[in-house]
Protein backbone atom coordinates (compact mmCIF):
# COMPACT_ATOMS: atom_id res chain seq x y z
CA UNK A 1 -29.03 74.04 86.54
CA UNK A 2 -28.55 72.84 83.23
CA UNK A 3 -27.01 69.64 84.28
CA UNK A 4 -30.18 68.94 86.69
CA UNK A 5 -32.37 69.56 83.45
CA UNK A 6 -31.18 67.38 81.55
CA UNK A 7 -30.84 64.52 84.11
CA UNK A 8 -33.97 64.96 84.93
CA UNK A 9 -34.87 65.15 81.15
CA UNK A 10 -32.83 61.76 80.31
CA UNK A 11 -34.76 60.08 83.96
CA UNK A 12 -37.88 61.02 82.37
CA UNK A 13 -37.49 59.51 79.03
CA UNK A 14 -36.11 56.25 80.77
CA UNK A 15 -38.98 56.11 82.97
CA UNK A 16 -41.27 56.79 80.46
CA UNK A 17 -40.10 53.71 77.81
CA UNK A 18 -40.10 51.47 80.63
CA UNK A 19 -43.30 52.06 80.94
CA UNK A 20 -45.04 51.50 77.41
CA UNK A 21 -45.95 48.92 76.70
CA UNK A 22 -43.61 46.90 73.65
CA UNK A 23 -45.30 46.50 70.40
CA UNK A 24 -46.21 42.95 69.76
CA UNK A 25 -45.35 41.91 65.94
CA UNK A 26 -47.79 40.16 64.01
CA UNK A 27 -46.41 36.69 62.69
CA UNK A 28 -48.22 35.70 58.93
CA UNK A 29 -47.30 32.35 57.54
CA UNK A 30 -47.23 32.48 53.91
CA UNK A 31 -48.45 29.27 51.79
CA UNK A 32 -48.99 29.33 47.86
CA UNK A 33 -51.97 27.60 46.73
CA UNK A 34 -50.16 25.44 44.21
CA UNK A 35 -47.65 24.60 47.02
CA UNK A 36 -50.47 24.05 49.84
CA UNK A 37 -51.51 21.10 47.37
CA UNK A 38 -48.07 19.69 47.97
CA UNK A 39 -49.27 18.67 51.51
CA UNK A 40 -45.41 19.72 52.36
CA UNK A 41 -44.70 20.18 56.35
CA UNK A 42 -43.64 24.20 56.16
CA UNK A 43 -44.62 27.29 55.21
CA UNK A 44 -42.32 28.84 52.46
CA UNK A 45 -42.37 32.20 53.82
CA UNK A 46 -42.62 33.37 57.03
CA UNK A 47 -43.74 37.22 57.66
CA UNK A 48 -42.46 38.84 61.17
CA UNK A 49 -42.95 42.75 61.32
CA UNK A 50 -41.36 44.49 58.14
CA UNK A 51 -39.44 41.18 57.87
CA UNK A 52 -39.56 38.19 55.18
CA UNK A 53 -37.83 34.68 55.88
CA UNK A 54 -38.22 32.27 52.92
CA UNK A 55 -37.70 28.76 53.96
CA UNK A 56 -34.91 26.79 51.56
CA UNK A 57 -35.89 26.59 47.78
CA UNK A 58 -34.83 23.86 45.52
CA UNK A 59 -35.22 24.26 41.51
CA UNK A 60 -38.23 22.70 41.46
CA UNK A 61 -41.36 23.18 39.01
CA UNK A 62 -43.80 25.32 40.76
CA UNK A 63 -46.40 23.03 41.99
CA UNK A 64 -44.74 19.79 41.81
CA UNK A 65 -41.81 18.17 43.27
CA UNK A 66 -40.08 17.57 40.06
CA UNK A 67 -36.83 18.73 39.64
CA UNK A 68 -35.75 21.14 36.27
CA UNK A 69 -33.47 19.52 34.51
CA UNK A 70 -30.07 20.40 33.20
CA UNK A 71 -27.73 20.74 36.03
CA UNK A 72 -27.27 23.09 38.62
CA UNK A 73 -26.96 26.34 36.46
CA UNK A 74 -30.67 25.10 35.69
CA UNK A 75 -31.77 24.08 38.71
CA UNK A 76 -30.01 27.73 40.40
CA UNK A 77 -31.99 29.70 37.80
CA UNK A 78 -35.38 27.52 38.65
CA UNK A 79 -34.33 28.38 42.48
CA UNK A 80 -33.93 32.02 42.04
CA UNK A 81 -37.34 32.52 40.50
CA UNK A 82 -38.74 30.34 42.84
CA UNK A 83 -37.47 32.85 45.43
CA UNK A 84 -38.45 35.62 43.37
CA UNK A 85 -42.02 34.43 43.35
CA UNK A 86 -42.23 33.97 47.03
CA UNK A 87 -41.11 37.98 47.60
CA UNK A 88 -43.53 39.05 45.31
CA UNK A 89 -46.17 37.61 46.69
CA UNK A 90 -45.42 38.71 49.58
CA UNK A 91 -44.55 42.72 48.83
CA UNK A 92 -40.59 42.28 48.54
CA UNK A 93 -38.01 41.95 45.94
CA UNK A 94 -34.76 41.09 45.00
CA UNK A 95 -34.10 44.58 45.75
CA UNK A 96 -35.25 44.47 49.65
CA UNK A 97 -33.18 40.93 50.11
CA UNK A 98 -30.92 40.62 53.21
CA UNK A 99 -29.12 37.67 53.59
CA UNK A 100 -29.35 34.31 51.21
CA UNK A 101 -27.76 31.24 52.67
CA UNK A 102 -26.44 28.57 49.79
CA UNK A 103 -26.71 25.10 50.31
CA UNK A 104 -24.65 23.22 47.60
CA UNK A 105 -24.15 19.84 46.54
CA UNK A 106 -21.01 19.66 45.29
CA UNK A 107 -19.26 22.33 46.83
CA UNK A 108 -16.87 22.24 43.07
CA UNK A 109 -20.26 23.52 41.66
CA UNK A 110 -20.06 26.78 43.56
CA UNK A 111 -18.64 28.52 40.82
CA UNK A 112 -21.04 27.54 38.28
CA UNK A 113 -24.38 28.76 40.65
CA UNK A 114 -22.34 31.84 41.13
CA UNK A 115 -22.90 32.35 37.38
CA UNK A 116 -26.72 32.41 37.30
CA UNK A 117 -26.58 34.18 40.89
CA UNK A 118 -24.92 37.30 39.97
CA UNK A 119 -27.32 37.95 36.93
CA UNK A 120 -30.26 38.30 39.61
CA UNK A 121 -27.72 40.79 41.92
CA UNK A 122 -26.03 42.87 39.21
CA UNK A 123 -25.01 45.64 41.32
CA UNK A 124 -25.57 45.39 45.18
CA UNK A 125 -25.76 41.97 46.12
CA UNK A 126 -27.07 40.87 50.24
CA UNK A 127 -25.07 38.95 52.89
CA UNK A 128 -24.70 35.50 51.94
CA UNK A 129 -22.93 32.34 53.11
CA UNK A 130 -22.58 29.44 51.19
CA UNK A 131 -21.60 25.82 51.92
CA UNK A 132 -21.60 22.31 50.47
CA UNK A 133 -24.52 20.06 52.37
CA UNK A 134 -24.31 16.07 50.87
CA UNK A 135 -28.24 14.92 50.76
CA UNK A 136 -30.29 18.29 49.87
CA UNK A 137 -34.57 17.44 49.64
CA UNK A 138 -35.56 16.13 46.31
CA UNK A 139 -31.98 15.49 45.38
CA UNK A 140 -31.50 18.70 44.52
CA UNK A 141 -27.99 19.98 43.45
CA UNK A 142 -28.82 23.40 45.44
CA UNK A 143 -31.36 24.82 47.99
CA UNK A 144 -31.29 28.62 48.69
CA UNK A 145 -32.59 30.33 51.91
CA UNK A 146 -33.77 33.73 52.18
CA UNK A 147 -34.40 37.09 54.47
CA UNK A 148 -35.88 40.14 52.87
CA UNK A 149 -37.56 43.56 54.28
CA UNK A 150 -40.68 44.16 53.03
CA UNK A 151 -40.98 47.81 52.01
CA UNK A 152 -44.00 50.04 53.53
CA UNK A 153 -46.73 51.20 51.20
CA UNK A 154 -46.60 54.79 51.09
């Protein structure tokens, strides 16, 4: 008897998701305004669900295409509040980042990004792969990709 129960319990369920109907997720395309003036061909953030994908940021000034100068320790630190900027405005944080993917340069540089990135990740740091790419936009020495969670309002 027990057995039938909960077969017929388990059937039920199945029968029953199968049926509803699956939540569509809303897609939001974040563009700054300063940005937007750019007249650039992407959004820099894409918003899917709880879910936050930056596209890659270079160290440039905010609202121009002009590189920081000083190297890539400069140009990482200009990236990382770039990408700090972009989760804010968007409800996330360094804290609710996922996965970063590292697109450097010179490859020898690694070391010396990995300097300015652990001061934003002190403690628990998020998935990340890294790899040298020869020809990053603007001539940048690095360009950073993100994915964060956006945290629900209570």
């Amino acid at each position: 008897m027990a057995k039938t129960f909960t077969f017929a319990f388990i059937l039920s369920l199945f029968i029953f998701s199968c049926t509803q109907k699956p939540t569509e997720l809303e897609v939001n395309h974040y563009l700054s305004e300063e940005t937007a003036q750019l007249n650039l061909p992407f959004s820099e953030a894409v918003k899917v669900g709880d879910m936050l994908y930056l596209s890659g940021q270079v160290g440039n000034k905010p609202g121009t295409l002009d590189l920081v100068e000083g190297g890539i320790e400069a140009e990482a630190k200009q990236v990382m509040e770039n990408i700090k900027t972009v989760l804010e405005a968007n409800g996330s944080s360094f804290d609710h980042a996922v996965k970063f993917t590292v697109f450097i340069d010179d490859i020898a540089q690694w070391s010396n990004f990995n300097k300015v990135y652990v001061e934003y990740f002190p403690n628990k740091k998020p998935a990340r792969s890294a790899l040298g790419a020869d020809g990053l936009a603007l001539g940048a020495a690095v360009e950073v990709e993100c994915i964060a969670y956006i945290p629900s309002k209570k």
